[in-house]
PDB file of N, CA and C in Angstrom:
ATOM      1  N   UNK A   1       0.835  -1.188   0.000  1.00  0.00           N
ATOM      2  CA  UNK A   1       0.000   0.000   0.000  1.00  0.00           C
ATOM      3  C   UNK A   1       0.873   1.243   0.000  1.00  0.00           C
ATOM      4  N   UNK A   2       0.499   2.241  -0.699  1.00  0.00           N
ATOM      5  CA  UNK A   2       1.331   3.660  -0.513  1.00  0.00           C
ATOM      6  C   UNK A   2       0.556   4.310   0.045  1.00  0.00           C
ATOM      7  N   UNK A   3      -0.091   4.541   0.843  1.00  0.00           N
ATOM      8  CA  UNK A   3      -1.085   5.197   1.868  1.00  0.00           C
ATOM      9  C   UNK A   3       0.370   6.127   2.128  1.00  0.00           C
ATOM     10  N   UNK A   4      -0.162   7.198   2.496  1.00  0.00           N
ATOM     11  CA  UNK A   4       1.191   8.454   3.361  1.00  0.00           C
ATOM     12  C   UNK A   4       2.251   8.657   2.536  1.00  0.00           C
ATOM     13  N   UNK A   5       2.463   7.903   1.278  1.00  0.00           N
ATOM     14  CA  UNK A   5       3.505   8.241   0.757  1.00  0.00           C
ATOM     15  C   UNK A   5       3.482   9.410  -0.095  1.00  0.00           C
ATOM     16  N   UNK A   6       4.011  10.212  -0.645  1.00  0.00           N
ATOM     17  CA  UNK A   6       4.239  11.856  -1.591  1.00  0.00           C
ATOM     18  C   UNK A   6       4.641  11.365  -2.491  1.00  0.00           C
ATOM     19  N   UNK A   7       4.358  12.155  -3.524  1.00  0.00           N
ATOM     20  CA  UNK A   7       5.219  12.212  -4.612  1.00  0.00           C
ATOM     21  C   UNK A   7       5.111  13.593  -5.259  1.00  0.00           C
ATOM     22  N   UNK A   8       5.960  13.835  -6.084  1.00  0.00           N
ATOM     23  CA  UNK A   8       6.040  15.357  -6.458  1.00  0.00           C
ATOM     24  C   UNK A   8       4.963  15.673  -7.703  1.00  0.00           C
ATOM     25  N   UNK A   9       4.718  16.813  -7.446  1.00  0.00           N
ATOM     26  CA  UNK A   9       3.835  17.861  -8.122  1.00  0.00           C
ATOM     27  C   UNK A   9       4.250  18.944  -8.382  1.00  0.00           C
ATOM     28  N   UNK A  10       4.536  19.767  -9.878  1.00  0.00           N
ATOM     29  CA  UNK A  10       4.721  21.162  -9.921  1.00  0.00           C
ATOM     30  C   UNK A  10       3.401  21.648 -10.809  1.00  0.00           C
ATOM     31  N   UNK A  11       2.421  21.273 -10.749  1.00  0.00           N
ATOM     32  CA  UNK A  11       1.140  22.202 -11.411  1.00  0.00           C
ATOM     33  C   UNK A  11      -0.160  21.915 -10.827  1.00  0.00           C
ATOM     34  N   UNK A  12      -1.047  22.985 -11.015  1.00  0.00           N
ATOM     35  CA  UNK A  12      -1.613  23.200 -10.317  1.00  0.00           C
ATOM     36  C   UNK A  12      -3.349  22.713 -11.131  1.00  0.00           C
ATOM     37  N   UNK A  13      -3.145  22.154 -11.889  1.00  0.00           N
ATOM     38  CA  UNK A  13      -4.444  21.768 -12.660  1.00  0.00           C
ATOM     39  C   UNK A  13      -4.780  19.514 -12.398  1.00  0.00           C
ATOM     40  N   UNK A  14      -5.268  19.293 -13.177  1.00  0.00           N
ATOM     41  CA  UNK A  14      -5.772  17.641 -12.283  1.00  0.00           C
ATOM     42  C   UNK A  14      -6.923  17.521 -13.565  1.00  0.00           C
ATOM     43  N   UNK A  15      -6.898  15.998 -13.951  1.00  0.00           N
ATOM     44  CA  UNK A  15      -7.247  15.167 -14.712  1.00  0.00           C
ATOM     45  C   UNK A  15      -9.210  15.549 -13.829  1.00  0.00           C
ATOM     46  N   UNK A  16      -9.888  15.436 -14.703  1.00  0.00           N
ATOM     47  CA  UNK A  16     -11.314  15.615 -13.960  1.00  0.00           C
ATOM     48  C   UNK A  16     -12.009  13.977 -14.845  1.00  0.00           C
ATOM     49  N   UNK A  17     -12.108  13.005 -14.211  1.00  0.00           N
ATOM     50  CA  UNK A  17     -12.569  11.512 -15.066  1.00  0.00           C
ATOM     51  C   UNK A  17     -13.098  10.625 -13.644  1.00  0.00           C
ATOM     52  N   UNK A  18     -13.629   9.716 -14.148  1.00  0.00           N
ATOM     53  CA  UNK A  18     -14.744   8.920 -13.457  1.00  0.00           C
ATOM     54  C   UNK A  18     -13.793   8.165 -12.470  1.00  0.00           C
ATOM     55  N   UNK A  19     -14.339   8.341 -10.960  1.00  0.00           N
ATOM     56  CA  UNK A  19     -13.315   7.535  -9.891  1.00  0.00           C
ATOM     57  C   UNK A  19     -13.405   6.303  -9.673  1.00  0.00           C
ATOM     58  N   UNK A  20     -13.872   5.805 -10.791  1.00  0.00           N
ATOM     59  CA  UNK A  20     -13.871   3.591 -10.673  1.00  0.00           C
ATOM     60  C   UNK A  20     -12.614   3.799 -11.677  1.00  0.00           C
ATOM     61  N   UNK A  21     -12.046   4.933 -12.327  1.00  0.00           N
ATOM     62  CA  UNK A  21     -10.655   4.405 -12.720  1.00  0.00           C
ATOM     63  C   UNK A  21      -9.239   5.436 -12.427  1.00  0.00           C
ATOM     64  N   UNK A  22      -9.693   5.838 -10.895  1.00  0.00           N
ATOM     65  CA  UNK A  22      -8.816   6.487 -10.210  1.00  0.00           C
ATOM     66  C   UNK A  22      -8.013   5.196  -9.120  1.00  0.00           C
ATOM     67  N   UNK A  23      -6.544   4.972  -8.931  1.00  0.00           N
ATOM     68  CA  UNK A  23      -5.746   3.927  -8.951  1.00  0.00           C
ATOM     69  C   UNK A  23      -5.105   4.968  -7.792  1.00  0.00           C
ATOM     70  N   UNK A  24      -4.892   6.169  -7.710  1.00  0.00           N
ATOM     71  CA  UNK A  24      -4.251   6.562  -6.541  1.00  0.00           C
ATOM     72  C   UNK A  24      -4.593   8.287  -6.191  1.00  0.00           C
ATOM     73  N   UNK A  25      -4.827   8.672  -5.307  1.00  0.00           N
ATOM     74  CA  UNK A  25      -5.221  10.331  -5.495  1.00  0.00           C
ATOM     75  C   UNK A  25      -4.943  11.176  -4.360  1.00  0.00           C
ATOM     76  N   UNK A  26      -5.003  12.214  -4.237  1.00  0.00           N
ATOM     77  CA  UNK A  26      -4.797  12.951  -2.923  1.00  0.00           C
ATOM     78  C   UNK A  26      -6.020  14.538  -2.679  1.00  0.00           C
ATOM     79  N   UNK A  27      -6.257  14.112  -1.581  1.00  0.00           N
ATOM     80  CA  UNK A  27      -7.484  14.542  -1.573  1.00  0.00           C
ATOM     81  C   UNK A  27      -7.223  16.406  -0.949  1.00  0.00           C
ATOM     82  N   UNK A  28      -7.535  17.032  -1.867  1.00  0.00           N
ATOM     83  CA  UNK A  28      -7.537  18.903  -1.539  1.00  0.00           C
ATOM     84  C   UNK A  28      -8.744  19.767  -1.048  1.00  0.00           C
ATOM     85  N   UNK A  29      -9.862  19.062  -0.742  1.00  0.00           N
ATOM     86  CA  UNK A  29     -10.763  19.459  -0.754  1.00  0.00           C
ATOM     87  C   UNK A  29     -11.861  18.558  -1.833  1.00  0.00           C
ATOM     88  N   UNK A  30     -11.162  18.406  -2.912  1.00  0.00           N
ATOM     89  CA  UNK A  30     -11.521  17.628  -4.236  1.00  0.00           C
ATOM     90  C   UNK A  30     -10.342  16.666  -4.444  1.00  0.00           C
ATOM     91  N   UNK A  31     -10.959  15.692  -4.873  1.00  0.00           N
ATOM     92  CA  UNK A  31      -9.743  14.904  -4.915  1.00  0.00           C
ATOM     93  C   UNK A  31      -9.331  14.805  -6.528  1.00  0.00           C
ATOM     94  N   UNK A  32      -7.854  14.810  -6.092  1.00  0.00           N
ATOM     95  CA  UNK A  32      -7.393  15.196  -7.549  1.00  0.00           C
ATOM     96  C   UNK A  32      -6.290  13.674  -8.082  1.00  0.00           C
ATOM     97  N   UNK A  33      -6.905  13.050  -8.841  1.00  0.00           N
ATOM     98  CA  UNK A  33      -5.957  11.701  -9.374  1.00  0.00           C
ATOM     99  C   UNK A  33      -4.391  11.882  -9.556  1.00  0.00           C
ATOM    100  N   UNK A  34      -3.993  11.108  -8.664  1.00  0.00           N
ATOM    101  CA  UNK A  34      -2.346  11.049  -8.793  1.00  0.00           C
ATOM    102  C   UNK A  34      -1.925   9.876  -9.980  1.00  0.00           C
ATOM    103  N   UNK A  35      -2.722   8.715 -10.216  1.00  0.00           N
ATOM    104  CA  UNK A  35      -3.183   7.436 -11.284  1.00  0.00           C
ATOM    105  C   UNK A  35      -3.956   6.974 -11.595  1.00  0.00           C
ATOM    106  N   UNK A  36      -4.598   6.841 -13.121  1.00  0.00           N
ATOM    107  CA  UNK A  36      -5.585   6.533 -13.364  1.00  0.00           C
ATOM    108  C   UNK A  36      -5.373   5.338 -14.433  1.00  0.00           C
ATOM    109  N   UNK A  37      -5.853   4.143 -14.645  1.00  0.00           N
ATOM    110  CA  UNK A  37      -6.199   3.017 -15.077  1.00  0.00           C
ATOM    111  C   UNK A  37      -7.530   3.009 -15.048  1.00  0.00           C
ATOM    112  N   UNK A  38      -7.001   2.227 -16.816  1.00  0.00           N
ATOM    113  CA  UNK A  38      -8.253   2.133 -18.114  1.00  0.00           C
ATOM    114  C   UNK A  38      -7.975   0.745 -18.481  1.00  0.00           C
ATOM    115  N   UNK A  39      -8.390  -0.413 -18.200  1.00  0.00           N
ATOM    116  CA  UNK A  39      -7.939  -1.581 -19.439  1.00  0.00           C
ATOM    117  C   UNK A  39      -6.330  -1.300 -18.920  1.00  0.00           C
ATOM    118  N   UNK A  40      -5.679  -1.404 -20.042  1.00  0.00           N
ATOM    119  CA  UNK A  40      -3.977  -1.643 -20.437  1.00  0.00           C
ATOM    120  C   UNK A  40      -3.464  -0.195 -20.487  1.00  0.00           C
ATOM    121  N   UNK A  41      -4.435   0.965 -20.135  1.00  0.00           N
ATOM    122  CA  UNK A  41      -3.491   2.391 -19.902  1.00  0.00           C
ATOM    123  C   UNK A  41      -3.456   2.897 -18.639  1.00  0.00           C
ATOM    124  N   UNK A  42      -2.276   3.692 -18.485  1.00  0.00           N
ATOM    125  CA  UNK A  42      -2.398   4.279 -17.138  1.00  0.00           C
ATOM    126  C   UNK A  42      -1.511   4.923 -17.818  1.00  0.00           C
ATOM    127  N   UNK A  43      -2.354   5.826 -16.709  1.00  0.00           N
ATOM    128  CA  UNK A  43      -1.555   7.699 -16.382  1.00  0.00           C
ATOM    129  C   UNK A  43      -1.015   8.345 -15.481  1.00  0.00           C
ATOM    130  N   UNK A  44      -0.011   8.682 -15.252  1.00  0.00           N
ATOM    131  CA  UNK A  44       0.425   9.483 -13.839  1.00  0.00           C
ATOM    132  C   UNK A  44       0.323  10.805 -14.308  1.00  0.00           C
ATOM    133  N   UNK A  45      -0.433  11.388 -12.411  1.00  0.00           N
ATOM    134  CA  UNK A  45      -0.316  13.136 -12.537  1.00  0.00           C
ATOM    135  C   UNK A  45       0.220  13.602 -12.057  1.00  0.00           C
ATOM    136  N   UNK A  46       1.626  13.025 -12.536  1.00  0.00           N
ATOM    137  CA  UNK A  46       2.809  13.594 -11.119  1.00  0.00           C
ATOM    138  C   UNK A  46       4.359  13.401 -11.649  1.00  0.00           C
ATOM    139  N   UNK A  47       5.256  13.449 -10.986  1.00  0.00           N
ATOM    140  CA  UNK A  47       6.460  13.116 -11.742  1.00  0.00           C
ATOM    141  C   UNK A  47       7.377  12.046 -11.040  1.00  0.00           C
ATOM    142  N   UNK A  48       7.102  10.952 -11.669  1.00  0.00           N
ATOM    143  CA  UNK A  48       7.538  10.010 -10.925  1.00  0.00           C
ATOM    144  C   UNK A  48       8.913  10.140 -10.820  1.00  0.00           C
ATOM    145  N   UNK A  49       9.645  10.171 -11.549  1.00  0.00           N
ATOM    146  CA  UNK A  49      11.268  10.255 -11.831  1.00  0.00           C
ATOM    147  C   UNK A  49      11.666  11.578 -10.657  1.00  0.00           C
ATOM    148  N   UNK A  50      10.763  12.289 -10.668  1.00  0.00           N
ATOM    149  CA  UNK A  50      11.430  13.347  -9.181  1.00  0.00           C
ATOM    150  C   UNK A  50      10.367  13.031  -7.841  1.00  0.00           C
ATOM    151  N   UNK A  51      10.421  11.936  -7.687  1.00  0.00           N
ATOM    152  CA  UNK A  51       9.523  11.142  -6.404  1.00  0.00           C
ATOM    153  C   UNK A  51      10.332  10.163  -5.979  1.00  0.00           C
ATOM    154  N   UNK A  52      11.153  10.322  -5.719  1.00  0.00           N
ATOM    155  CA  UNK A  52      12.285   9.221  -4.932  1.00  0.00           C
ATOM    156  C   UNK A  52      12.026   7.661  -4.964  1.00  0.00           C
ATOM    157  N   UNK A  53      12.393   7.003  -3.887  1.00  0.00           N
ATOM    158  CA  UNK A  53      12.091   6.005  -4.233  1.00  0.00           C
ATOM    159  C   UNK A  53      10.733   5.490  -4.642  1.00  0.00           C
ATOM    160  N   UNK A  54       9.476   6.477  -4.108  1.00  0.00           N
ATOM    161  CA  UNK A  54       8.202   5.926  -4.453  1.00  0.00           C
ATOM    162  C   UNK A  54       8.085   5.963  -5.970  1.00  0.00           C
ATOM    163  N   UNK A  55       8.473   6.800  -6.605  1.00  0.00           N
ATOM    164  CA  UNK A  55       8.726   7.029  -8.232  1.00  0.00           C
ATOM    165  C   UNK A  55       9.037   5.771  -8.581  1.00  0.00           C
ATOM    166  N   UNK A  56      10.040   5.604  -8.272  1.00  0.00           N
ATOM    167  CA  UNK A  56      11.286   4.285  -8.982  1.00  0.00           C
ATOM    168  C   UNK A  56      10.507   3.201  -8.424  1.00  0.00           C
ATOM    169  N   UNK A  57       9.582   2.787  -7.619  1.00  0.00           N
ATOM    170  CA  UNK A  57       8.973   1.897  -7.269  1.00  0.00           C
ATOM    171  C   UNK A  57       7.791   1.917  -8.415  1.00  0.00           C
ATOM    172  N   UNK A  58       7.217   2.496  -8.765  1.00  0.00           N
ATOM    173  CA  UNK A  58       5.941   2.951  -9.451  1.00  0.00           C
ATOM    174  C   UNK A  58       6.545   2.980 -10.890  1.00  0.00           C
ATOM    175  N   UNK A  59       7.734   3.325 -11.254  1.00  0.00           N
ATOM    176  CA  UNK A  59       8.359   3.069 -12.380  1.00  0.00           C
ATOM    177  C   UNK A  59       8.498   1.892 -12.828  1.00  0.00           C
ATOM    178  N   UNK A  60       9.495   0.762 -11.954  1.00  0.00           N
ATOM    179  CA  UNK A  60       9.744  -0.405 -12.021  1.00  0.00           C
ATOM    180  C   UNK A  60       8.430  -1.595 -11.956  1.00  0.00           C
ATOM    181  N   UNK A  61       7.487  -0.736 -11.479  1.00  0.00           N
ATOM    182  CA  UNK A  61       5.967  -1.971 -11.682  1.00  0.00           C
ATOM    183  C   UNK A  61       5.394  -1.544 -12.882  1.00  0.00           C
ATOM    184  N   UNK A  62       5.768  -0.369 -13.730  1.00  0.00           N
ATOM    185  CA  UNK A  62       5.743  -0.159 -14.934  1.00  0.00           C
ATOM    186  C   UNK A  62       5.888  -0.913 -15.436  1.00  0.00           C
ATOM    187  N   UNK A  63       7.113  -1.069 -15.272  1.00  0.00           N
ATOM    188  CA  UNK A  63       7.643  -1.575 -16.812  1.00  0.00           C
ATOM    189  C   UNK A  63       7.768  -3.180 -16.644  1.00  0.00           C
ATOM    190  N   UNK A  64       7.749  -3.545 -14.846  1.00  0.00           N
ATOM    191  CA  UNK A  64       7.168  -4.856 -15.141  1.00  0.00           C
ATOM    192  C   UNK A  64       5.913  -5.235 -15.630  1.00  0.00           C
ATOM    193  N   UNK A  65       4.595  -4.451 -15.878  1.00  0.00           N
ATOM    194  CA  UNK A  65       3.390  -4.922 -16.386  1.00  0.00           C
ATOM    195  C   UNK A  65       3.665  -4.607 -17.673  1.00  0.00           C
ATOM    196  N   UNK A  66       4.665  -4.004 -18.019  1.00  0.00           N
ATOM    197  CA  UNK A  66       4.907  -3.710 -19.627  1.00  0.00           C
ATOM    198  C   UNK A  66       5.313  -5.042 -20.354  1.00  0.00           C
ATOM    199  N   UNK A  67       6.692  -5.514 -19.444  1.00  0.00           N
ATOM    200  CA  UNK A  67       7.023  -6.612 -20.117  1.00  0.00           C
ATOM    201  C   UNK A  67       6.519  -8.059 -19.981  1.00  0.00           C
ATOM    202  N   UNK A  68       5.410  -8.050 -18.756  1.00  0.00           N
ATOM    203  CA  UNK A  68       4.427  -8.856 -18.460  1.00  0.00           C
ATOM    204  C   UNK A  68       3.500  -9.185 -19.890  1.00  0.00           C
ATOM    205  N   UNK A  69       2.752  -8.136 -20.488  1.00  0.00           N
ATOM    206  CA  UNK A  69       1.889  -7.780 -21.831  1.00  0.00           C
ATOM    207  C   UNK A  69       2.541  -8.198 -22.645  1.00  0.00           C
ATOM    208  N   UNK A  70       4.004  -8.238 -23.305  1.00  0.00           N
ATOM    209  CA  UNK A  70       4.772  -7.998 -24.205  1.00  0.00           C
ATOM    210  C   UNK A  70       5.112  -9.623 -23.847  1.00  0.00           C
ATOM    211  N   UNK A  71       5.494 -10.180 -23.535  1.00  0.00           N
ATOM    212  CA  UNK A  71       5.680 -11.346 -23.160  1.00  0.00           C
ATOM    213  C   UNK A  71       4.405 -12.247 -23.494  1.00  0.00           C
ATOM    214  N   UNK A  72       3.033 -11.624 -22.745  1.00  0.00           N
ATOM    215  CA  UNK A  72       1.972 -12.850 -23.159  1.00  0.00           C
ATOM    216  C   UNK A  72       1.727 -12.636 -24.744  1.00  0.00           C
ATOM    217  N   UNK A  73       1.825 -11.582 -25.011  1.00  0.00           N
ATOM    218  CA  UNK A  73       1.878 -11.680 -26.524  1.00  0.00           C
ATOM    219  C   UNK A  73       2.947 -12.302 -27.989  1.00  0.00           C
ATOM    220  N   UNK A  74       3.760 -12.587 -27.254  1.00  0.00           N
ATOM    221  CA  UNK A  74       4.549 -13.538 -27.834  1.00  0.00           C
ATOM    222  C   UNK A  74       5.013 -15.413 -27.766  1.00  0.00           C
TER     223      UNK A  74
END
């Protein structure tokens, strides 16, 4: 679980889409999607690469469901 964990933000605007495919968010009053998953897409609203290790954690399950896909398809 990443409950309490941060990750970085430099803008001040937020994805506005249906919350059965909100995956992680932080709540301002309104809650604004930090990840959203569709099927086989996802989106980050944040910058993972300047989010320390939670980034590189969230990176690396990237690209393992990447090569997970890429794999059953071959």
């Amino acid at each position: 679980s990443a409950t309490g964990q941060y990750t970085y933000f430099v803008h001040s605007y937020y994805a506005d889409c249906p919350q059965t495919i909100i995956t992680a968010g932080v709540d301002y009053g309104v809650l604004i999607p930090s990840i959203v998953q569709q099927d086989n897409v996802v989106g980050m609203q944040f910058h993972p690469e300047k989010s320390a290790t939670v980034g590189l954690k969230l990176l690396t399950d990237f690209k393992r469901m990447v090569q997970t896909y890429v794999d059953s398809r071959n």
